[in-house]
Structures are given as C-alpha cells and as structure tokens.
C-alpha atoms as a PDB file:
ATOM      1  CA  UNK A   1      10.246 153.548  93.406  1.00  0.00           C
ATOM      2  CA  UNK A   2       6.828 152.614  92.303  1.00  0.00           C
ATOM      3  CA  UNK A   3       8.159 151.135  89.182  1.00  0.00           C
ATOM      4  CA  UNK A   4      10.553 148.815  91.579  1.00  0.00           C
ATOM      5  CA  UNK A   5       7.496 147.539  93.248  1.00  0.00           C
ATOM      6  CA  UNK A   6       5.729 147.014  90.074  1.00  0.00           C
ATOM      7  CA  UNK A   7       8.343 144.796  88.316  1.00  0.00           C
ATOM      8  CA  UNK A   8       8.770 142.785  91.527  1.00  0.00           C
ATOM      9  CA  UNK A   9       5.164 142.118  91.451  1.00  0.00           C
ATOM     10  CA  UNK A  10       4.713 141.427  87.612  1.00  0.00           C
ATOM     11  CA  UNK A  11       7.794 138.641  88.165  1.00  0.00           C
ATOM     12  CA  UNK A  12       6.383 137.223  91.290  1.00  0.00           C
ATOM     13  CA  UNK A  13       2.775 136.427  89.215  1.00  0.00           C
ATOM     14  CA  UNK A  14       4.606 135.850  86.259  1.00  0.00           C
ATOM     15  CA  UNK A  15       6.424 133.438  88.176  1.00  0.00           C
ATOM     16  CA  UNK A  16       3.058 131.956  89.838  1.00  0.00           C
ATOM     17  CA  UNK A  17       1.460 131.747  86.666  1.00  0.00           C
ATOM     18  CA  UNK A  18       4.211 129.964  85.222  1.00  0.00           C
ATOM     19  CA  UNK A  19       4.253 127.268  87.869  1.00  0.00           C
ATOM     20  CA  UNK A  20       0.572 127.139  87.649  1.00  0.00           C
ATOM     21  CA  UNK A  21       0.403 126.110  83.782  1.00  0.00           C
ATOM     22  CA  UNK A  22       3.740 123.985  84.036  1.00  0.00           C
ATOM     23  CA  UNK A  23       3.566 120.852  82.131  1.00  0.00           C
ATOM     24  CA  UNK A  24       5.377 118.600  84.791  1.00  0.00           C
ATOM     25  CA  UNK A  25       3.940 117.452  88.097  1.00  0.00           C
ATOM     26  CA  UNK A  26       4.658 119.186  90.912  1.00  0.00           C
ATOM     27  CA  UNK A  27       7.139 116.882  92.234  1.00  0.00           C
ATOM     28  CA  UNK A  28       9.130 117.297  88.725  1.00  0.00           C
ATOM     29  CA  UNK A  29       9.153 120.716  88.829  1.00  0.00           C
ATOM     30  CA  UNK A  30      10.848 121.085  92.758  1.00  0.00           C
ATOM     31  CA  UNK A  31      13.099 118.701  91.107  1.00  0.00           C
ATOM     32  CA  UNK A  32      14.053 120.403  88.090  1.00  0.00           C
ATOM     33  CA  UNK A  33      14.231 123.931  90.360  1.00  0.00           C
ATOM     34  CA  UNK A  34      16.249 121.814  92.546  1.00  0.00           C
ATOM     35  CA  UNK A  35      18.719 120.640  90.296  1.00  0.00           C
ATOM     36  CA  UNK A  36      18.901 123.890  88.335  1.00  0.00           C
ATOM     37  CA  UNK A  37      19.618 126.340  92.226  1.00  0.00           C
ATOM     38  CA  UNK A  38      22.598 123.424  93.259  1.00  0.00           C
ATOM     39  CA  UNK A  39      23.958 123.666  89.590  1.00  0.00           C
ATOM     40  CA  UNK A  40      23.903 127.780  89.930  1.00  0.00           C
ATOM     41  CA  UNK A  41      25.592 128.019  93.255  1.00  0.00           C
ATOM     42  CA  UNK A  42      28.299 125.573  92.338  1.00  0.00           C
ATOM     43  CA  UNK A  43      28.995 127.774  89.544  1.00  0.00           C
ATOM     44  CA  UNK A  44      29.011 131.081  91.504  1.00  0.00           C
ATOM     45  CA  UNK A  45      30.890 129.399  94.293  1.00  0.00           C
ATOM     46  CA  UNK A  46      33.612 128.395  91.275  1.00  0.00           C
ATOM     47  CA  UNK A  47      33.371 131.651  89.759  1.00  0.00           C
ATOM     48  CA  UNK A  48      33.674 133.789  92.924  1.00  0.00           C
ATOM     49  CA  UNK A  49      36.826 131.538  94.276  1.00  0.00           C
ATOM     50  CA  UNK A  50      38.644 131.837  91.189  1.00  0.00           C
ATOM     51  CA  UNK A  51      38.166 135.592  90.750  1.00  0.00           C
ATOM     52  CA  UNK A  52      38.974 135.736  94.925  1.00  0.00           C
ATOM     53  CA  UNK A  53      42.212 133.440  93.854  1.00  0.00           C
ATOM     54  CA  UNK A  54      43.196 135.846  90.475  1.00  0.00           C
ATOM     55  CA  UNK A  55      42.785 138.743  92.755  1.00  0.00           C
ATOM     56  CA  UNK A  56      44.778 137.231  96.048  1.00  0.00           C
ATOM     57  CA  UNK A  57      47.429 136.660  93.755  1.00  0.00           C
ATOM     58  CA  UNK A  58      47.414 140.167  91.631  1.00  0.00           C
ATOM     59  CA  UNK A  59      47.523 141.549  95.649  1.00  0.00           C
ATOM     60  CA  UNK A  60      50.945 139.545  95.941  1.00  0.00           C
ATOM     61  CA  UNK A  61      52.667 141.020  92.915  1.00  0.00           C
ATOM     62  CA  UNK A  62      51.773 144.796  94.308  1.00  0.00           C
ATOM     63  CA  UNK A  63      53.009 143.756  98.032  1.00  0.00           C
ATOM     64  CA  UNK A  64      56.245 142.301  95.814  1.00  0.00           C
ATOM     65  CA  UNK A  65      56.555 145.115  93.613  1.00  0.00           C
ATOM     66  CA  UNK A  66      56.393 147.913  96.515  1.00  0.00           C
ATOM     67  CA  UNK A  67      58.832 145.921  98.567  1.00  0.00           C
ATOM     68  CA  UNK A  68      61.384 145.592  95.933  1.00  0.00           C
ATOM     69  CA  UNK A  69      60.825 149.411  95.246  1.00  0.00           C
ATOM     70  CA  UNK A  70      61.051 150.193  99.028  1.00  0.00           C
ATOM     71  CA  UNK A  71      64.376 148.068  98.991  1.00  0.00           C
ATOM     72  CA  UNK A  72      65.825 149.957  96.664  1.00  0.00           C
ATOM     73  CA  UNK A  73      65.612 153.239  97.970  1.00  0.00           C
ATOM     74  CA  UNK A  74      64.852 157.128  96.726  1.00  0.00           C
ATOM     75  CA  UNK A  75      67.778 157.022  94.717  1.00  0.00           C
ATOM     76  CA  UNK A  76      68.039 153.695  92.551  1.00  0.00           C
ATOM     77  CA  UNK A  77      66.473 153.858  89.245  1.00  0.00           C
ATOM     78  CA  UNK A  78      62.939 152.897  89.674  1.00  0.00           C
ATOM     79  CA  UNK A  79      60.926 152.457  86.731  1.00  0.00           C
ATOM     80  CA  UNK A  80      57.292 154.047  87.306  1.00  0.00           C
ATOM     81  CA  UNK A  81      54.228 152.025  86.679  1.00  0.00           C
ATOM     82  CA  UNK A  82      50.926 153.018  86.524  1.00  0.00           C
ATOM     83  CA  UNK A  83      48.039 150.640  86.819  1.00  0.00           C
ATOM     84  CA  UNK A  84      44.280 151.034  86.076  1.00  0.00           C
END
C-alpha cells in the first residue's frame, strides 16, 4: 500500500514540476490540456460505443441461436457449439 501512495505522490510533483518548467504560458498550456482531455473522451466515448454496439449485437446472435435451438426441440439434430 505504501508503494501506491508513493507513486501517486511522485506523479502528482512530477506533474507540478512539469507545469512549473513548461515552456508555454499558462494560458497555452490550459489550452493545450484542454484540447488534448476533449480529444481523449471523444475517443473513449467512440471506443466504448462501438465495443457496447459489437457486443449488443454478439448478445443477439446467442438470444437467436438459443431460440432456434429451443424451437427445435430435444430431439432434432442440434449441432453443439462451444464458445470462449
């Protein structure tokens, strides 16, 4: 646990120190943090819809496959998949 603490402080004065000796103004660097935090979350936000999207739609071929399996009944010949 102590190690936890001790990387969290190390980034935070990293992170200080960094801001301290920046070689923009002030004003640049909110800017450029800014512009860098909007471009991020737009890219999570695509990343994590998609992925929500790809598994939505792997969720609707199970429901399918189960139904058509239920349909059939105990003794048609069902074809056993096994997924990982």
């Amino acid at each position: 646990m102590n190690r936890i603490w001790f990387f969290i402080i190390g980034l935070a004065a990293g992170g200080a120190a960094g801001l301290l000796f920046a070689p923009q103004s002030g004003r640049a660097t909110r800017a450029t943090i800014k512009d860098k935090s909007v471009k991020y979350s737009k890219d999570v936000s695509g990343y994590t819809s998609g992925k929500a999207r790809h598994l939505a739609n792997k969720a609707k071929g199970y429901a399918h496959e189960v139904k058509e399996v239920l349909t059939r009944g105990k003794g048609g010949e069902v074809e056993v998949k096994t997924y990982i």
